[in-house]
Protein backbone atom coordinates (compact mmCIF):
# COMPACT_ATOMS: atom_id res chain seq x y z
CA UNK A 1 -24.29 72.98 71.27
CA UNK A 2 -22.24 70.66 68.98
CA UNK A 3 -23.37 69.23 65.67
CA UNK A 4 -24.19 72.49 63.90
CA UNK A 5 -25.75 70.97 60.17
CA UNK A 6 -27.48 72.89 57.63
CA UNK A 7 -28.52 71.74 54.34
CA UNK A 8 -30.98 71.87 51.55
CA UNK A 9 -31.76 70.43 48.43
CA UNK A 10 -34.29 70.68 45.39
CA UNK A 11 -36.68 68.14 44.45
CA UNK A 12 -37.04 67.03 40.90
CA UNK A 13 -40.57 68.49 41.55
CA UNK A 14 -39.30 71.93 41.90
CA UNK A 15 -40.08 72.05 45.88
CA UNK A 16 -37.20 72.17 48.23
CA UNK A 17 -36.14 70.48 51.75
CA UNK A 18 -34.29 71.76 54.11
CA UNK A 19 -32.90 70.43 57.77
CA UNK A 20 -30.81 72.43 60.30
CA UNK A 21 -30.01 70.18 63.77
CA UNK A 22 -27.62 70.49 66.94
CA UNK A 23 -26.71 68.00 69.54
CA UNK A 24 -26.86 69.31 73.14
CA UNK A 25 -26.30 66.90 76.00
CA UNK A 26 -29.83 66.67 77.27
CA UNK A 27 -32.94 66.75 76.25
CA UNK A 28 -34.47 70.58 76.11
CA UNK A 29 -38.13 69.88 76.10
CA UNK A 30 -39.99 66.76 77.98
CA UNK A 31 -41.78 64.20 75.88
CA UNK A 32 -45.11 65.27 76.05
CA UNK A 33 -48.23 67.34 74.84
CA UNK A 34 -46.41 70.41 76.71
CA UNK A 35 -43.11 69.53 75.27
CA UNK A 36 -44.21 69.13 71.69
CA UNK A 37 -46.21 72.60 72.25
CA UNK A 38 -42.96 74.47 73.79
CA UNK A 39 -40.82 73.23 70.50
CA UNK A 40 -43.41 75.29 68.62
CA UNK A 41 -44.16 78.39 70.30
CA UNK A 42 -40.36 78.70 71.14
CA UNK A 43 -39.50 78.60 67.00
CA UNK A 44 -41.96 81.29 66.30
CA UNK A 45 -40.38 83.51 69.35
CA UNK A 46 -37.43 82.92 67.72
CA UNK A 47 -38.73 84.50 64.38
CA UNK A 48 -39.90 87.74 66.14
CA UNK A 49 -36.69 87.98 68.32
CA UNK A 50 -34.29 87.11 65.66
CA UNK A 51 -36.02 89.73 63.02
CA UNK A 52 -37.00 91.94 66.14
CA UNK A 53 -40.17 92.17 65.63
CA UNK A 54 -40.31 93.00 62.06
CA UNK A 55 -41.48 89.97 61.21
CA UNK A 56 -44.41 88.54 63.89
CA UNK A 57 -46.37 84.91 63.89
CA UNK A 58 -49.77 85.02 65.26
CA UNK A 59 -52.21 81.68 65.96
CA UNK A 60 -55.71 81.03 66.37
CA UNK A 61 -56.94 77.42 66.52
CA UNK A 62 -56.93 77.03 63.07
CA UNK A 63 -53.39 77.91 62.01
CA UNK A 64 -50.70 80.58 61.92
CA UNK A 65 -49.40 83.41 59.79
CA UNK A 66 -46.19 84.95 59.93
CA UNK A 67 -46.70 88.76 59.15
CA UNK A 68 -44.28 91.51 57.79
CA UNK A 69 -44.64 94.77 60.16
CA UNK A 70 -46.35 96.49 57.25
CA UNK A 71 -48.86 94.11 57.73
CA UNK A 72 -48.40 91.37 54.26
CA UNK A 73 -48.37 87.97 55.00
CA UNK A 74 -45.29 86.15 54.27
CA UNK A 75 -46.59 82.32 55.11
CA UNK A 76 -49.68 80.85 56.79
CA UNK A 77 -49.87 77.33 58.09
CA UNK A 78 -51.65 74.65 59.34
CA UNK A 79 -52.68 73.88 63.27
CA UNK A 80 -49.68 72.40 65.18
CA UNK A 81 -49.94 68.51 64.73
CA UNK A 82 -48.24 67.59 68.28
CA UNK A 83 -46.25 64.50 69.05
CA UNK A 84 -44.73 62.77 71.28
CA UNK A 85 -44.00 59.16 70.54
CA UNK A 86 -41.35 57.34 72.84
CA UNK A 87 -38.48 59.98 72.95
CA UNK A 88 -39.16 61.17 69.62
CA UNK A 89 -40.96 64.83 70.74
CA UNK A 90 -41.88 67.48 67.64
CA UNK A 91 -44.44 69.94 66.42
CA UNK A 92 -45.30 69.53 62.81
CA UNK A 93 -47.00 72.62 60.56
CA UNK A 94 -48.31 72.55 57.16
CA UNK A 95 -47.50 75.37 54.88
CA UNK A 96 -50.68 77.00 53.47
CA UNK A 97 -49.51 79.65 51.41
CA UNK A 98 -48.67 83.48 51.63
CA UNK A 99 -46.15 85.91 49.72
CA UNK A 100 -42.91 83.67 50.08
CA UNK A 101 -44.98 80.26 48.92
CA UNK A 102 -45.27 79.69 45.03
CA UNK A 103 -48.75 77.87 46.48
CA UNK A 104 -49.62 75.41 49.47
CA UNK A 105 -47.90 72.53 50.20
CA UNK A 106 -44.79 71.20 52.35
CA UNK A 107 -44.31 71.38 55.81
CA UNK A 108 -42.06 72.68 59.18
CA UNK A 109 -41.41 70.24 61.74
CA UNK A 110 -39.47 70.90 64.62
CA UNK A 111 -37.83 67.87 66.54
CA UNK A 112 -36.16 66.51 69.32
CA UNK A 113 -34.86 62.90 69.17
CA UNK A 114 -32.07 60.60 70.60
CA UNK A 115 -28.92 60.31 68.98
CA UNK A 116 -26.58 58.36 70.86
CA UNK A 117 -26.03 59.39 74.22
CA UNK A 118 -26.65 63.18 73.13
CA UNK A 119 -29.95 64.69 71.82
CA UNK A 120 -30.52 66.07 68.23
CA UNK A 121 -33.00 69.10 67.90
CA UNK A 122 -33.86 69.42 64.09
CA UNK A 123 -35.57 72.01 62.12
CA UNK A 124 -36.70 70.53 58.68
CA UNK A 125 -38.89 71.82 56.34
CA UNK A 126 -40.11 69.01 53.65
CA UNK A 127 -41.80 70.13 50.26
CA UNK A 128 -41.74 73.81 50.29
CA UNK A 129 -42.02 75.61 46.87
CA UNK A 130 -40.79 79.16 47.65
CA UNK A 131 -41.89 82.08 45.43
CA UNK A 132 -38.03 83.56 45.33
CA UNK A 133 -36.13 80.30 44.25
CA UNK A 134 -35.45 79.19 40.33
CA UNK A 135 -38.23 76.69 38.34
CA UNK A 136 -37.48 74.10 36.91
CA UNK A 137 -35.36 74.65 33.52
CA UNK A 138 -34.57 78.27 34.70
CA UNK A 139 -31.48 80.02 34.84
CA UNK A 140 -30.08 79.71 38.27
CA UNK A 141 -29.64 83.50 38.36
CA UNK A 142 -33.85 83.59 38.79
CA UNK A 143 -33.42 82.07 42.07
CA UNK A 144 -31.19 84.55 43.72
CA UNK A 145 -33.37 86.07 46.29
CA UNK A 146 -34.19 82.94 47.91
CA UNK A 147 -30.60 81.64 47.68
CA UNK A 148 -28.83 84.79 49.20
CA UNK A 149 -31.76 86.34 51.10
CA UNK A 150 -34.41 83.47 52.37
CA UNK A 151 -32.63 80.09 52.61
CA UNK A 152 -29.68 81.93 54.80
CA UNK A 153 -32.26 83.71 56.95
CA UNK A 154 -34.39 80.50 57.82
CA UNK A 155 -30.95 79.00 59.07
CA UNK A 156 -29.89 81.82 61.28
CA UNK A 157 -33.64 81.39 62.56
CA UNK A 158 -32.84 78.02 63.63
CA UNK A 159 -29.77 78.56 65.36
CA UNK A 160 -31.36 81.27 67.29
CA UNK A 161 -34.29 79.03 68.00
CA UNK A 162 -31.83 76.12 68.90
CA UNK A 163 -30.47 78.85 71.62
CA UNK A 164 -33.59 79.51 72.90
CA UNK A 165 -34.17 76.37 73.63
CA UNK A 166 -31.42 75.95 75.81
CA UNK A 167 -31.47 79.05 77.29
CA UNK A 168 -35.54 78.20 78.54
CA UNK A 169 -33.95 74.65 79.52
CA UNK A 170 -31.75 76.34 81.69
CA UNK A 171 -33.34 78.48 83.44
């Protein structure tokens, strides 16, 4: 893996992005249905693993919830939205709520596209208004728990899920 990127910002609405990405030398998952499907269910393996097992996603048809072993619900989402247009290949979730979400809205989307003669897998999550980050107007200090604690712990997610990947590539 080359191209290691993290970054995030905060909307003037309050509601943060967020994209991590690598480049790896060919593609990881196939551009279909099935590849689209395996760029999901390998992300939330990579929440369980990474956390081991103290945090676990579960999915019916309707959606998903990641759950803390005590049994609270950190985040529920939306039913994967697949694609697979030309090379672009990603799984899409909307975020529905839960402990760590001030209230519904935003999204996950996990990607693979071209980029050059290499292939970027992304993680981005788009509109997200976590319950731990500052508001608007507040002290910066208010937001501590999602700056030092959340935000750093979705990006060591993604590089374990970014491994994963390649590792399931590979073998």
């Amino acid at each position: 893996m080359t191209g290691w990127e993290t970054w995030e910002r905060v909307l003037e609405s309050g509601a943060f992005e967020s994209r991590q990405r690598v480049l790896v030398a060919e593609p990881a998952v196939e551009a279909s249905e099935a590849g689209a499907r395996t760029l999901g269910i390998t992300y939330w393996r990579a929440v369980d693993r990474f956390t081991r097992g103290g945090i676990r996603a579960s999915w019916t048809g309707d959606g998903g919830k990641l759950k803390l072993l005590g049994g609270a619900t950190l985040l529920t989402f939306g039913s994967a939205e697949l694609s697979f247009d030309g090379e672009l290949v990603s799984c899409r979730h909307t975020i529905e709520g839960g402990l760590l979400a001030l209230r519904a809205g935003g999204s996950v989307t996990l990607a693979q596209r071209p980029d050059g003669d290499q292939q970027e897998l992304s993680v981005t999550v788009e509109g997200y208004l976590p319950r731990l980050a500052a508001r608007a107007g507040a002290p910066a200090w208010t937001g501590m728990l999602y700056a030092k604690g959340q935000s750093p712990f979705h990006a060591a997610i993604s590089r374990r899920y970014f491994e994963l990947l390649l590792r399931s590539r590979d073998s």
